[in-house]
Protein backbone atom coordinates (compact mmCIF):
# COMPACT_ATOMS: atom_id res chain seq x y z
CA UNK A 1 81.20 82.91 110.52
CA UNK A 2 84.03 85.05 110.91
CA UNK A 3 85.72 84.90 114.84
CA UNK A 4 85.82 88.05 116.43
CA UNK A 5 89.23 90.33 115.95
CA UNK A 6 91.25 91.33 118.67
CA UNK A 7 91.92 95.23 118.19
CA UNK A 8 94.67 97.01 119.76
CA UNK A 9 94.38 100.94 118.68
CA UNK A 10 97.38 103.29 119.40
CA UNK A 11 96.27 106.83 119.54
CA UNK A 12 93.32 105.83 121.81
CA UNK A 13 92.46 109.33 123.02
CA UNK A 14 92.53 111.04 119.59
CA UNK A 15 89.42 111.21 116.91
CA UNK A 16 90.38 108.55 115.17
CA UNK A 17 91.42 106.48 118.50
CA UNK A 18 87.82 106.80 119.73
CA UNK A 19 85.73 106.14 116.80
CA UNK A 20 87.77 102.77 116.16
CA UNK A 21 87.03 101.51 119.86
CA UNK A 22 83.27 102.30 119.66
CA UNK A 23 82.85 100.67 116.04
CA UNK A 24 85.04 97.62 117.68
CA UNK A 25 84.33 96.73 120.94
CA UNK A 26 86.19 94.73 123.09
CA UNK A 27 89.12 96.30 121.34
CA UNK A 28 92.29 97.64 123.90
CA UNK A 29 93.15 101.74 123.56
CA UNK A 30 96.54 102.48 123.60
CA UNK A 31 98.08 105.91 124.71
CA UNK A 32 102.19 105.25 124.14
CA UNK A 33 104.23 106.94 122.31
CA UNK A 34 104.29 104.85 119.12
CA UNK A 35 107.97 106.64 118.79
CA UNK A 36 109.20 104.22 122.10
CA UNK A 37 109.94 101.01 121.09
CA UNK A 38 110.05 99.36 124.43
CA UNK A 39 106.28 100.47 125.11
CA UNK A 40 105.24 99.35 121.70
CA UNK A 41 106.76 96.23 121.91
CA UNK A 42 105.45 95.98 125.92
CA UNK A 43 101.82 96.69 124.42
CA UNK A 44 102.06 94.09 122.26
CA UNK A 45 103.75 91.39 124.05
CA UNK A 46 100.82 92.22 127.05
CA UNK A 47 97.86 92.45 124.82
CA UNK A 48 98.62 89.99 122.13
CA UNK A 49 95.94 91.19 119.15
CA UNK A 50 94.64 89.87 115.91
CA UNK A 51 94.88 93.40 114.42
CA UNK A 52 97.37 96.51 115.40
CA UNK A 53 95.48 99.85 114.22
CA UNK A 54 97.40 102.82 114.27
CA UNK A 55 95.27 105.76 114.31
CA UNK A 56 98.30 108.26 116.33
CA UNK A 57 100.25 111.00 114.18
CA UNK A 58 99.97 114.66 114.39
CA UNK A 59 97.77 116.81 112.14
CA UNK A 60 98.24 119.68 114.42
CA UNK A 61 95.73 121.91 116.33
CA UNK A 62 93.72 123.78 115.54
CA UNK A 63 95.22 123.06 111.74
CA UNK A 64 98.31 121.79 109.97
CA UNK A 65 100.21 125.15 110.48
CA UNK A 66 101.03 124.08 113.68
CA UNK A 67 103.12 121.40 111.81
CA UNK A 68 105.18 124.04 110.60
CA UNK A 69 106.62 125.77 113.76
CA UNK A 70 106.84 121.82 115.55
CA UNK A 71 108.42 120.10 112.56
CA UNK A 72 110.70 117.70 115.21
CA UNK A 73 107.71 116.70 116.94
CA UNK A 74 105.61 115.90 113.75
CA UNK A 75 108.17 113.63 112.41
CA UNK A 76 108.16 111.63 115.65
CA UNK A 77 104.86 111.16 115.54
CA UNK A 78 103.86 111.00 112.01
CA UNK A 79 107.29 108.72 110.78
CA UNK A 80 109.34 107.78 113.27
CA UNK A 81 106.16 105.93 115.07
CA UNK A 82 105.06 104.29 112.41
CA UNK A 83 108.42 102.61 111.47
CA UNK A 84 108.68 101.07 115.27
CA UNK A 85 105.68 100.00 114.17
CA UNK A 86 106.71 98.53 110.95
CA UNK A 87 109.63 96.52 113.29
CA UNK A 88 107.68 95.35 116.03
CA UNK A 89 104.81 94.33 114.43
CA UNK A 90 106.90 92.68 112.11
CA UNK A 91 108.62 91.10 114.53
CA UNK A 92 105.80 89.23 115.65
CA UNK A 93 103.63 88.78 112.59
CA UNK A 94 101.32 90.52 113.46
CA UNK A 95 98.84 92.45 111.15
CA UNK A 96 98.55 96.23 111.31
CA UNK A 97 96.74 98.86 109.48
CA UNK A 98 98.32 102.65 109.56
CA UNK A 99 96.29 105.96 108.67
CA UNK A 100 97.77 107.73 105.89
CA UNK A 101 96.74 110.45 103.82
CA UNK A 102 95.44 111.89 100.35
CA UNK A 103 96.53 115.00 100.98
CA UNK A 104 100.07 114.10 99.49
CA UNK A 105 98.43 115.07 95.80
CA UNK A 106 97.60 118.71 94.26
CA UNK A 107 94.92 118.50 91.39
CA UNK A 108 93.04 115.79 89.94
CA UNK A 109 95.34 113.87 87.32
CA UNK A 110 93.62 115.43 84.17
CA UNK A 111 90.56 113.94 85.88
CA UNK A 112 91.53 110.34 86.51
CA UNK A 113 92.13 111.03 90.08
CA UNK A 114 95.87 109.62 91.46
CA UNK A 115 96.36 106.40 92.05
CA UNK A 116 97.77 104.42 94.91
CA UNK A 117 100.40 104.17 92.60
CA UNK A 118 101.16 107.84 91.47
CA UNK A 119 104.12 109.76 93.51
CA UNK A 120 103.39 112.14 95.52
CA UNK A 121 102.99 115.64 93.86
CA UNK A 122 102.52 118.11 96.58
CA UNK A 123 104.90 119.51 99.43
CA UNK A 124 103.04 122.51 100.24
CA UNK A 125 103.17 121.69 104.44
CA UNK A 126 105.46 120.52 106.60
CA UNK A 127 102.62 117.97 107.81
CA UNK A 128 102.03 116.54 103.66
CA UNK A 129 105.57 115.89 103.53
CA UNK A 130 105.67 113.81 106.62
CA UNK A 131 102.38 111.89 105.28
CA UNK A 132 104.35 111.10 101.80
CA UNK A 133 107.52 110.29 103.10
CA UNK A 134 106.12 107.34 105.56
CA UNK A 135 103.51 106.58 102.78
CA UNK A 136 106.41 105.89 100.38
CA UNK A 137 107.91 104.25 102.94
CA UNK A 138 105.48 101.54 103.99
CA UNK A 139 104.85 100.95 100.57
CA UNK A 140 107.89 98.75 100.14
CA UNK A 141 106.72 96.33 103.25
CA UNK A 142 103.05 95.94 102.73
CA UNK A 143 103.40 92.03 101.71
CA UNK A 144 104.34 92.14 105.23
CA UNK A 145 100.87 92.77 106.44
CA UNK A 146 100.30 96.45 106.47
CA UNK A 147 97.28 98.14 105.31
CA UNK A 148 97.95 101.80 104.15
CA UNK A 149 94.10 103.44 104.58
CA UNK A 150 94.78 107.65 102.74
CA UNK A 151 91.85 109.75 104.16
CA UNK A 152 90.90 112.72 103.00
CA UNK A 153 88.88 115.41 104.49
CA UNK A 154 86.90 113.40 107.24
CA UNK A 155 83.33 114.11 107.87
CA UNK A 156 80.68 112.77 109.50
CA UNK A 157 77.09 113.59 110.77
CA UNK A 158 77.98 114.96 114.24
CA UNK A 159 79.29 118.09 115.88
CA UNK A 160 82.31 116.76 116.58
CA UNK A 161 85.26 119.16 116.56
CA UNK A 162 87.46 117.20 114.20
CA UNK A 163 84.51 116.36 111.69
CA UNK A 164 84.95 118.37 108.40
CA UNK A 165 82.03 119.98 108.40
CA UNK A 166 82.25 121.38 112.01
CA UNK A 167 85.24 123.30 111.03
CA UNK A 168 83.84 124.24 107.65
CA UNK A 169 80.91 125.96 110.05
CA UNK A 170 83.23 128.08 112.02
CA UNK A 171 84.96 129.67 108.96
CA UNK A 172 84.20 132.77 107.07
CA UNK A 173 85.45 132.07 104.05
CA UNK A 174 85.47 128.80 102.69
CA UNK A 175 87.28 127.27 99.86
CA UNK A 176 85.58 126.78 96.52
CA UNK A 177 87.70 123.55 95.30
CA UNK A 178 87.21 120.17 94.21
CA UNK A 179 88.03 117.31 96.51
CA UNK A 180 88.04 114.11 97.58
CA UNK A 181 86.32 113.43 100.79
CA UNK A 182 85.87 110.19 103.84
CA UNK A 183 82.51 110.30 105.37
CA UNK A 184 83.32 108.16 108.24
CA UNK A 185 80.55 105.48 108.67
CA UNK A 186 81.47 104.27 105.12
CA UNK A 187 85.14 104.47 105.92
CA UNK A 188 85.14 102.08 109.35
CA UNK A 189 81.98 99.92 106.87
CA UNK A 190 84.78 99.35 104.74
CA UNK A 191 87.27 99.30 107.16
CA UNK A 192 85.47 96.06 108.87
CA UNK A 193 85.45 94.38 105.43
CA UNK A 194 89.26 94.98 104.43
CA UNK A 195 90.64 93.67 107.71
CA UNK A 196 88.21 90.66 108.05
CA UNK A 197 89.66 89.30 104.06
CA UNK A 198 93.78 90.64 105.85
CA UNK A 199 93.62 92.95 103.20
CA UNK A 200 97.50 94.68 102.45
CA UNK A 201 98.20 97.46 100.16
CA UNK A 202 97.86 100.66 100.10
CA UNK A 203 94.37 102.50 99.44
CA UNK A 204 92.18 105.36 98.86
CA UNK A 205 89.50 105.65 101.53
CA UNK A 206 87.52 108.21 99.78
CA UNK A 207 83.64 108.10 99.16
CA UNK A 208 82.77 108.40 95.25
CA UNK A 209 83.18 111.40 93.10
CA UNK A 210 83.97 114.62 94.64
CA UNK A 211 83.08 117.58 96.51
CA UNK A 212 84.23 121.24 97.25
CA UNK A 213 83.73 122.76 100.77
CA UNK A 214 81.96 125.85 99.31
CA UNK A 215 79.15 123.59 98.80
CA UNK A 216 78.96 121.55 101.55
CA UNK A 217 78.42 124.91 103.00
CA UNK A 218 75.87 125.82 100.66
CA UNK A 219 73.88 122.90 101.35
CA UNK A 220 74.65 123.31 105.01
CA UNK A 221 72.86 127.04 105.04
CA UNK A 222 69.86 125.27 103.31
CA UNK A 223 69.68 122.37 105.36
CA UNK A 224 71.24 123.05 108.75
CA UNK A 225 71.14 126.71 109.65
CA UNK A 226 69.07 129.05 106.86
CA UNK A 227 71.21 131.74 109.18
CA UNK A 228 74.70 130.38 108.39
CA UNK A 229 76.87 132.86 106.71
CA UNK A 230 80.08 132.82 104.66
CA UNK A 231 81.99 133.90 101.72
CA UNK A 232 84.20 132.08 98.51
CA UNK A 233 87.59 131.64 99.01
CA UNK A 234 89.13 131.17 96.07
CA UNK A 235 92.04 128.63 95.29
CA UNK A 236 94.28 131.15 94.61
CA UNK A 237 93.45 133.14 97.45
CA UNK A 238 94.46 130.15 100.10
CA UNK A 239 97.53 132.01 101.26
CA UNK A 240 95.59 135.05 102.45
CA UNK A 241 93.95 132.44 105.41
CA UNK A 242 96.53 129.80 105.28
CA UNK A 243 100.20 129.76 106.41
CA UNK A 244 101.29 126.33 105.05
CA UNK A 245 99.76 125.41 101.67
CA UNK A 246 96.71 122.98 101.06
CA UNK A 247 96.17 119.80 99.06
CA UNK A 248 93.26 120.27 96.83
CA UNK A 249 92.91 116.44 95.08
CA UNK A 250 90.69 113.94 93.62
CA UNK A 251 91.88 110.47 94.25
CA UNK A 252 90.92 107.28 92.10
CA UNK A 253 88.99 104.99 94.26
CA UNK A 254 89.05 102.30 91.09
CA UNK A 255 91.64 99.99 93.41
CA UNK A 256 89.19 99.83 96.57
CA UNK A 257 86.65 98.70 94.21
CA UNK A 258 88.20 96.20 92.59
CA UNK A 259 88.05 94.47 96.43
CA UNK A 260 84.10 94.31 96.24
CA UNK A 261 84.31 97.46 98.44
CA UNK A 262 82.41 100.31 98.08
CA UNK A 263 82.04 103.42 99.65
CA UNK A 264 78.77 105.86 98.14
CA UNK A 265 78.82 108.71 96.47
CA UNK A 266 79.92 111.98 98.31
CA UNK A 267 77.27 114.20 97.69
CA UNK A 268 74.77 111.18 99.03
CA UNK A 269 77.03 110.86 102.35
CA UNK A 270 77.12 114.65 102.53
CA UNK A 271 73.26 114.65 102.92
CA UNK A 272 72.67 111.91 105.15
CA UNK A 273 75.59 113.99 107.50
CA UNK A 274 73.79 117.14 107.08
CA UNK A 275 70.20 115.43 107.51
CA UNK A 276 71.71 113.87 111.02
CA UNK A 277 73.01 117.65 111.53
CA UNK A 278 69.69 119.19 111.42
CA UNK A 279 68.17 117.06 113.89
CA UNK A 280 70.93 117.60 116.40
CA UNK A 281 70.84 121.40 115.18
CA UNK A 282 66.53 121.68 115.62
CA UNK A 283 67.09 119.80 119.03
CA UNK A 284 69.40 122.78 120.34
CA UNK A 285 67.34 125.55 119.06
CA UNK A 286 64.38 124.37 121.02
């Protein structure tokens, strides 16, 4: 039997933050600034844990545009942080595991899907470039103990404000694109299995196969809200709605099987979020 994990999470009040200390428990929240190294290095030195998770950065609200006009303050969070993490964890041997991103890629590598080990191939927003430059960088210290997890598109069955599909709902056009998506319960499943065998590396946290938003909203209408309306946005279109550009990708997810870990199919996980949708959905209406 494997002992229980000690958890300390920086970002503790964000999406991420929460979800990590309910699927954990017993786990310590952390709200420092990952950026000061004298209350990262306090946090650790006081709470001593099996497993750093870093789930802070900025992704900006209510989208990554906001990355664009607060380009100082994205960099502290989303690289400087995460190398005083890379020091002070390493300091003290301690295993960590950062959030990343796919949305460093722009197409689907003549339908491979990219790698873990492809470059980076898309610097459309101020917020991707941030995501690629401290993915590159951790990349050269992960036999240190660091786990590199890229997300992409986060969803899950509730109507929480950062889920995927929530902010899908509120648009009125919606982009008709192929992507790689995370539902979330598979993500933190697979999340428990990589950090119980120390896993290190960098990889693709994506569910099978892929996905565009059009028709998650096109199943939504049929199995949320018959009601529900919206329009196509075209790829090409994207500027008219968008003021920094968006990663449209497909990632391989042939690495994080090669572990024994899988993650389902997207359009499965899609349903079971939009089945768990409806019932939350029918509950308000009555």
């Amino acid at each position: 039997m494997i002992a229980p994990m000690k958890f300390l999470v920086f970002g503790a009040q964000g999406y991420f933050g929460q979800q990590f200390l309910e699927r954990f428990p017993g786990s310590v929240g952390s709200t420092v600034d990952i950026a000061n190294m004298a209350d990262v290095a306090r946090e650790l030195d006081t709470h001593q844990p099996d497993v750093v998770i870093n789930a802070a950065g900025k992704t900006g609200r209510p989208n990554i545009d906001w990355c664009e006009d607060h380009k100082l303050e994205t960099i502290h969070s989303n690289v400087t942080g995460p190398l005083v993490l890379l020091k002070e964890c390493g300091n003290r041997g301690i295993y960590w595991v950062h959030l990343g991103s796919g949305c460093i890629y722009s197409g689907d590598n003549d339908g491979r899907g990219f790698t873990e080990e492809d470059p980076p191939n898309f610097a459309g927003s101020f917020y991707s470039r941030t995501k690629a430059w401290i993915d590159r960088m951790l990349s050269e210290f992960t036999e240190q103990g660091i786990l590199v997890l890229r997300l992409r598109m986060p969803f899950d069955g509730t109507p929480a404000q950062r889920s995927l599909i929530t902010k899908l709902a509120k648009y009125g056009r919606v982009l008709d694109a192929q992507n790689s998506m995370t539902y979330l319960p598979d993500f933190f499943d697979a999340v428990t299995l990589l950090t119980e065998k120390r896993t290190t590396g960098i990889f693709n946290m994506v569910n099978e196969g892929s996905i565009s938003p059009y028709r998650i909203m096109e199943l939504y209408r049929q199995i949320v809200d018959p009601a529900h309306e919206f329009a196509r946005l075209a790829l090409d279109d994207l500027p008219e709605v968008a003021k920094a550009g968006r990663s449209t990708c497909v990632l391989s997810t042939a690495k994080l099987r090669a572990t024994g870990v899988h993650m389902r199919p997207v359009d499965d996980a899609v349903q079971e979020a939009l089945q768990n949708l409806s019932k939350k959905h029918e509950k308000n209406v009555k």
